[in-house]
C-alpha atoms as a PDB file:
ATOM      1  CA  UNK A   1       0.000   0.000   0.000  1.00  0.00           C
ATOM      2  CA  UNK A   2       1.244   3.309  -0.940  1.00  0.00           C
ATOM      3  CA  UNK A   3       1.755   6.300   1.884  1.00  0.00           C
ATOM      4  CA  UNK A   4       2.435   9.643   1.588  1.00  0.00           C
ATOM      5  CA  UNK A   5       4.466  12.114   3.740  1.00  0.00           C
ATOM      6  CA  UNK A   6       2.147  15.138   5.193  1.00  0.00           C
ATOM      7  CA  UNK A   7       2.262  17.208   8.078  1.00  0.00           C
ATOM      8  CA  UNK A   8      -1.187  18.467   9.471  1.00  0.00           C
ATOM      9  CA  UNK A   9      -0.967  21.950  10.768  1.00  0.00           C
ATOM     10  CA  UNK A  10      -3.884  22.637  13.476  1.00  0.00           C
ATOM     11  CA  UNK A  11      -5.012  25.541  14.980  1.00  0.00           C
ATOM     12  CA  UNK A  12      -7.207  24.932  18.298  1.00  0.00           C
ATOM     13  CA  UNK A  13      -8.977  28.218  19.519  1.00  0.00           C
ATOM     14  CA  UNK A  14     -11.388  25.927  21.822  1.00  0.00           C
ATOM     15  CA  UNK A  15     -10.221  24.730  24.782  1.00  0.00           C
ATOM     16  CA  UNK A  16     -13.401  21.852  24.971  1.00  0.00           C
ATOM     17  CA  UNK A  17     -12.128  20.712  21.666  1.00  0.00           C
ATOM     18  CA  UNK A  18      -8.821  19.336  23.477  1.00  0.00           C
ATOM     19  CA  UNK A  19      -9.929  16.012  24.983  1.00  0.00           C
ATOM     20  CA  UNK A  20     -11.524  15.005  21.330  1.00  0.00           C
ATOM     21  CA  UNK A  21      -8.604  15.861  19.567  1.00  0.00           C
ATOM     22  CA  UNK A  22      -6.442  14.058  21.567  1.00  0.00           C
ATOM     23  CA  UNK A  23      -8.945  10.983  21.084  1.00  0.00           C
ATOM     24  CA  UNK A  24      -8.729  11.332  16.967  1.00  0.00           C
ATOM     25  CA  UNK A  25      -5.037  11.558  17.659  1.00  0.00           C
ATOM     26  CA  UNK A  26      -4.973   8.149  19.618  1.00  0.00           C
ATOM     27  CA  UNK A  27      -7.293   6.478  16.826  1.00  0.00           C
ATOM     28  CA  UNK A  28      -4.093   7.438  14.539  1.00  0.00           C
ATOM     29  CA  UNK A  29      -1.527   6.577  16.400  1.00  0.00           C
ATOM     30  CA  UNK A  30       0.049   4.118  14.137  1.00  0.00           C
ATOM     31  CA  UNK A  31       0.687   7.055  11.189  1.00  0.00           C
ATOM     32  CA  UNK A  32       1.594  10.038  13.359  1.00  0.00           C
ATOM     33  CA  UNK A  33       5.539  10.124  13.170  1.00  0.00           C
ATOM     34  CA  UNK A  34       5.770  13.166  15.445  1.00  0.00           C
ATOM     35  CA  UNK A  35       3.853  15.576  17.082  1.00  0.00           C
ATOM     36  CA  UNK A  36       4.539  19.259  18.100  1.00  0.00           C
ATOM     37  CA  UNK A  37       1.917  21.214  20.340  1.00  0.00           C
ATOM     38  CA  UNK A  38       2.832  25.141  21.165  1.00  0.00           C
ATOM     39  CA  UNK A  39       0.308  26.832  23.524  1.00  0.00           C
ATOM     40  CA  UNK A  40       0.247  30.386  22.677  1.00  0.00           C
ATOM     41  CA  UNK A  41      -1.120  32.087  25.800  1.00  0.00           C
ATOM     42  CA  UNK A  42      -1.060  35.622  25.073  1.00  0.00           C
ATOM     43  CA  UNK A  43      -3.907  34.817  21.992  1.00  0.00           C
ATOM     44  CA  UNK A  44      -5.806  31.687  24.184  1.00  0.00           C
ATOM     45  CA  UNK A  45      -5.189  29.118  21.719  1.00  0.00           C
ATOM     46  CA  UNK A  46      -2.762  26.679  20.847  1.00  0.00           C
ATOM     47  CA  UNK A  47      -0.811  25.836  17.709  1.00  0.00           C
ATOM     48  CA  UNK A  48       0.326  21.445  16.774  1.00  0.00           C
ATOM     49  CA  UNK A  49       1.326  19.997  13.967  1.00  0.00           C
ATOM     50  CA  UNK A  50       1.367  16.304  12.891  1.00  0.00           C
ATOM     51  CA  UNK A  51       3.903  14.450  11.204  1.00  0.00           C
ATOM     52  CA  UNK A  52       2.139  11.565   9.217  1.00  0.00           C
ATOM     53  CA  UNK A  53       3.567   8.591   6.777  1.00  0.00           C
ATOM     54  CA  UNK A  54      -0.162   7.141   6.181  1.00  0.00           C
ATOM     55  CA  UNK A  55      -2.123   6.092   3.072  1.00  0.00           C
ATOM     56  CA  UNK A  56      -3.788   9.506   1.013  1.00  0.00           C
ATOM     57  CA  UNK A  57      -7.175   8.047   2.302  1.00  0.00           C
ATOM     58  CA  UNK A  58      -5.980   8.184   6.087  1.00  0.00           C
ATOM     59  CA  UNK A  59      -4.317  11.443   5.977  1.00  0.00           C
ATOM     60  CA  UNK A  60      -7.521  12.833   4.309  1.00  0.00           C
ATOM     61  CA  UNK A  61      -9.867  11.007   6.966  1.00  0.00           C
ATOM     62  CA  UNK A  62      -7.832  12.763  10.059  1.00  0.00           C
ATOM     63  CA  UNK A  63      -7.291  16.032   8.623  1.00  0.00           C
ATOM     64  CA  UNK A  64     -11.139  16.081   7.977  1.00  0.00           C
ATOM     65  CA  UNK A  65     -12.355  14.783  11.475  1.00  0.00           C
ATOM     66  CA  UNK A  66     -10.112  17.620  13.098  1.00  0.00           C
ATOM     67  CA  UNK A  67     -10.738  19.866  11.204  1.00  0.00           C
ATOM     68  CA  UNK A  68     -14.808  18.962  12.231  1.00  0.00           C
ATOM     69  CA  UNK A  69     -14.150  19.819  15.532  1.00  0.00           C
ATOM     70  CA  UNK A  70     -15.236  23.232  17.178  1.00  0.00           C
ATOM     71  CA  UNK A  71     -13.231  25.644  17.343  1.00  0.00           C
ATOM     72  CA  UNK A  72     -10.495  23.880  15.821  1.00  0.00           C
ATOM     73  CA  UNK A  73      -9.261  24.245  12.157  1.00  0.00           C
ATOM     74  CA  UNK A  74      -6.472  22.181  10.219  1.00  0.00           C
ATOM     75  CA  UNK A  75      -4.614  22.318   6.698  1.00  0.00           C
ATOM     76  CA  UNK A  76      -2.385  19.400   5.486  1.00  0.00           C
ATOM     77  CA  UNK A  77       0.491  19.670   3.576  1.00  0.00           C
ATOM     78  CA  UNK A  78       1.924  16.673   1.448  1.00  0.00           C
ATOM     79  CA  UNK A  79       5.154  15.826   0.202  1.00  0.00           C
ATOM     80  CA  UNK A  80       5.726  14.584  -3.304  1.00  0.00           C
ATOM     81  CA  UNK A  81       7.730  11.725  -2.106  1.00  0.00           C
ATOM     82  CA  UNK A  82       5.906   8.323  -2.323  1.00  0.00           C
ATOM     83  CA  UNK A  83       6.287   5.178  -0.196  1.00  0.00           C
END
């Protein structure tokens, strides 16, 4: 199966969005390569991104269930590179 290379930038301006995130994150566990989380106080809101190495359909499927989330709002970027 092929899998690409994306990171999933998310923006979380809800604090009650948190716990569901973090559940979405667990359902993916076995993609996510790294994660980064960097609460910005001064604006109430806090800043991740997601290193993934999944198949395009799994990447798409977590990028769209955050991304459903309130208060919370996520791009993905992919690389070119193939696996």
């Amino acid at each position: 199966m092929d899998t690409r290379i994306a990171v999933i930038g998310i923006v979380v301006e809800q604090a009650d969005s948190v716990e569901a995130l973090n559940e979405i994150l667990h359902e993916y566990r076995d993609y996510i390569i790294g994660r980064m989380g960097i609460p910005y106080r001064q604006k109430n809101l806090s800043i991740i991104s997601i290193a993934v190495d999944a198949p395009q359909d799994m990447i798409s499927a977590l990028s769209g269930k955050v991304g459903k989330l309130p208060g919370v709002s996520s791009k993905t970027a992919y690389s070119a590179v193939k696996s």
